[in-house]
Structure formats: C-alpha cells, structure tokens
Protein backbone atom coordinates (compact mmCIF):
# COMPACT_ATOMS: atom_id res chain seq x y z
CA UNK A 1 -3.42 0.43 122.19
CA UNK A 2 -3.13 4.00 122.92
CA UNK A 3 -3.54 6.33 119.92
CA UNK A 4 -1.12 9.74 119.26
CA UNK A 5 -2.39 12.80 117.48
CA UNK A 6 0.34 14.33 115.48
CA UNK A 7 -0.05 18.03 114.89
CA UNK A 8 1.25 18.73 111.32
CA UNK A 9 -0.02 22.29 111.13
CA UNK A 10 2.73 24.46 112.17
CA UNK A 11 3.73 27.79 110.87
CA UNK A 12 6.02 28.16 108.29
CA UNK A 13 9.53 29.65 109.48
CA UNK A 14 10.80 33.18 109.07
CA UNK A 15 13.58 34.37 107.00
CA UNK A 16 15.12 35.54 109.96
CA UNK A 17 15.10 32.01 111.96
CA UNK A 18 15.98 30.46 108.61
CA UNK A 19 19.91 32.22 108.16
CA UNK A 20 19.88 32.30 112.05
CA UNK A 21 20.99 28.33 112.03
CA UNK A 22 22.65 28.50 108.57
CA UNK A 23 26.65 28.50 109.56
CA UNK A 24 28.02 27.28 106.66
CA UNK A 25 31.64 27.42 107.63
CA UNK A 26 30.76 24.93 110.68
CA UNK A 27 29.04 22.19 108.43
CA UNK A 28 32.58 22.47 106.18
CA UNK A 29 34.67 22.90 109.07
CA UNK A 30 33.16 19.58 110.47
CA UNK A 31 33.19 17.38 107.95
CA UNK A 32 37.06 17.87 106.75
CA UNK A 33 37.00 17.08 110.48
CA UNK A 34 36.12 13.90 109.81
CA UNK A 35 37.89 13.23 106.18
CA UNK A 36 41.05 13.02 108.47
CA UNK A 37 41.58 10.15 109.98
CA UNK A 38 42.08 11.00 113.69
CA UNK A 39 42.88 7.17 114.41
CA UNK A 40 45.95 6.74 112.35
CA UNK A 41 47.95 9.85 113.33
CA UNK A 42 50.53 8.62 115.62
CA UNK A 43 50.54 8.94 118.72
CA UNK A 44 53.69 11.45 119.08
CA UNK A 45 52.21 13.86 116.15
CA UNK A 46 49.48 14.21 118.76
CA UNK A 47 50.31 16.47 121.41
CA UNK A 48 47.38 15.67 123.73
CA UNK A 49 47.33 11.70 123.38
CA UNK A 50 51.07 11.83 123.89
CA UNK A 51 50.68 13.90 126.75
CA UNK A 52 48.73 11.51 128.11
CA UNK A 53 50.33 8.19 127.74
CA UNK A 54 53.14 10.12 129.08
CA UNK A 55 51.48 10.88 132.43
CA UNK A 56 49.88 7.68 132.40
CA UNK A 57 53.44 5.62 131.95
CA UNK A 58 54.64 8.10 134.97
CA UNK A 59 52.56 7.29 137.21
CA UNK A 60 52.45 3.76 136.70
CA UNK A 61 56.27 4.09 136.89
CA UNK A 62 55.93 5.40 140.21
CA UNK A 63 53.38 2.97 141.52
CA UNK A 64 55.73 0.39 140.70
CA UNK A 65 59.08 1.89 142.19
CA UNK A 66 56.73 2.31 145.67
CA UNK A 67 55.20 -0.90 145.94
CA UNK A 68 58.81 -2.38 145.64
CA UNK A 69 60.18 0.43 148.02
CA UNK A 70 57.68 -1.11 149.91
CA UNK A 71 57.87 -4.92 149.96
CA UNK A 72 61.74 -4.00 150.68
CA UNK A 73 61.18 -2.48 153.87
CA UNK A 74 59.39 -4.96 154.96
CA UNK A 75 61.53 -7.70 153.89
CA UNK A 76 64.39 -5.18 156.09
CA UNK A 77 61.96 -4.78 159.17
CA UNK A 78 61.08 -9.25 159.04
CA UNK A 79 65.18 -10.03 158.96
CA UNK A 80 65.53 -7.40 162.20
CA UNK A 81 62.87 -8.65 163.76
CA UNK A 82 64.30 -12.07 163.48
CA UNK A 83 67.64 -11.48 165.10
CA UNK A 84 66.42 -9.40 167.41
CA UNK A 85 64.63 -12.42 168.64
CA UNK A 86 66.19 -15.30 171.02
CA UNK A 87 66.53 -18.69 170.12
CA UNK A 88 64.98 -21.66 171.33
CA UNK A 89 66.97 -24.29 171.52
C-alpha cells in the first residue's frame, strides 16, 4: 500500500490575503439567493424560462406545420402521378 506524506507546516496567512477573499456582500447576496425558491416561481414571472418555452413551442410549431406541408405534397404529386398514368385493362 503506498504511503502519503502530508505536509502540515505551512505559513500562516497575511492580513492582506486574509480581507483579500473576505466579500461579505457575496456570501449574503448568495444565500438569499437560495432562500427563494427559484422552482416555484411560475413560469411567466420568469422572463428567461418563458422566453424559452416560447421559442421552444415555436419551433416545434413549425416543425409540425412542415412535415404536414410535406406529407401533402406528396400525397398531391402520388394522385398526379396516377392519372397521368395509362390503364391496363
């Protein structure tokens, strides 16, 4: 088994470096953050989200309306094609 040396002699910090990382008003900032539940707003107090689903409901809107545009010309293009064709009788 393989054996690790921790080094626990490090020096002690500055002043300086100390208030360098202390940001208060981040720590406070972030946690009323997440007091708020972010889940149950609705979805159309939410600008973003509703944004969103919006573009997302478009698009599938449009998917839909072309695959039928679709399927429709080709039902159009079959029923010319078949009495364009002679019979066999």
């Amino acid at each position: 088994m393989r054996r690790f040396e921790v080094d626990n002699e490090q020096e002690p910090l500055t002043d300086e470096q100390i208030s360098k990382y202390k940001d208060y008003g981040k720590v406070v900032s972030s946690y009323e953050r997440t007091l708020i539940n972010i889940h149950k707003k609705p979805l159309y107090k939410n600008p973003l989200a509703f944004l969103a689903l919006l573009v997302f409901l478009l698009i599938l809107f449009l998917v839909l309306k072309s695959s039928e545009h679709a399927e429709n010309s080709l039902d159009q293009n079959d029923r010319i094609e078949r009495n364009d064709m002679p019979e066999d009788r």
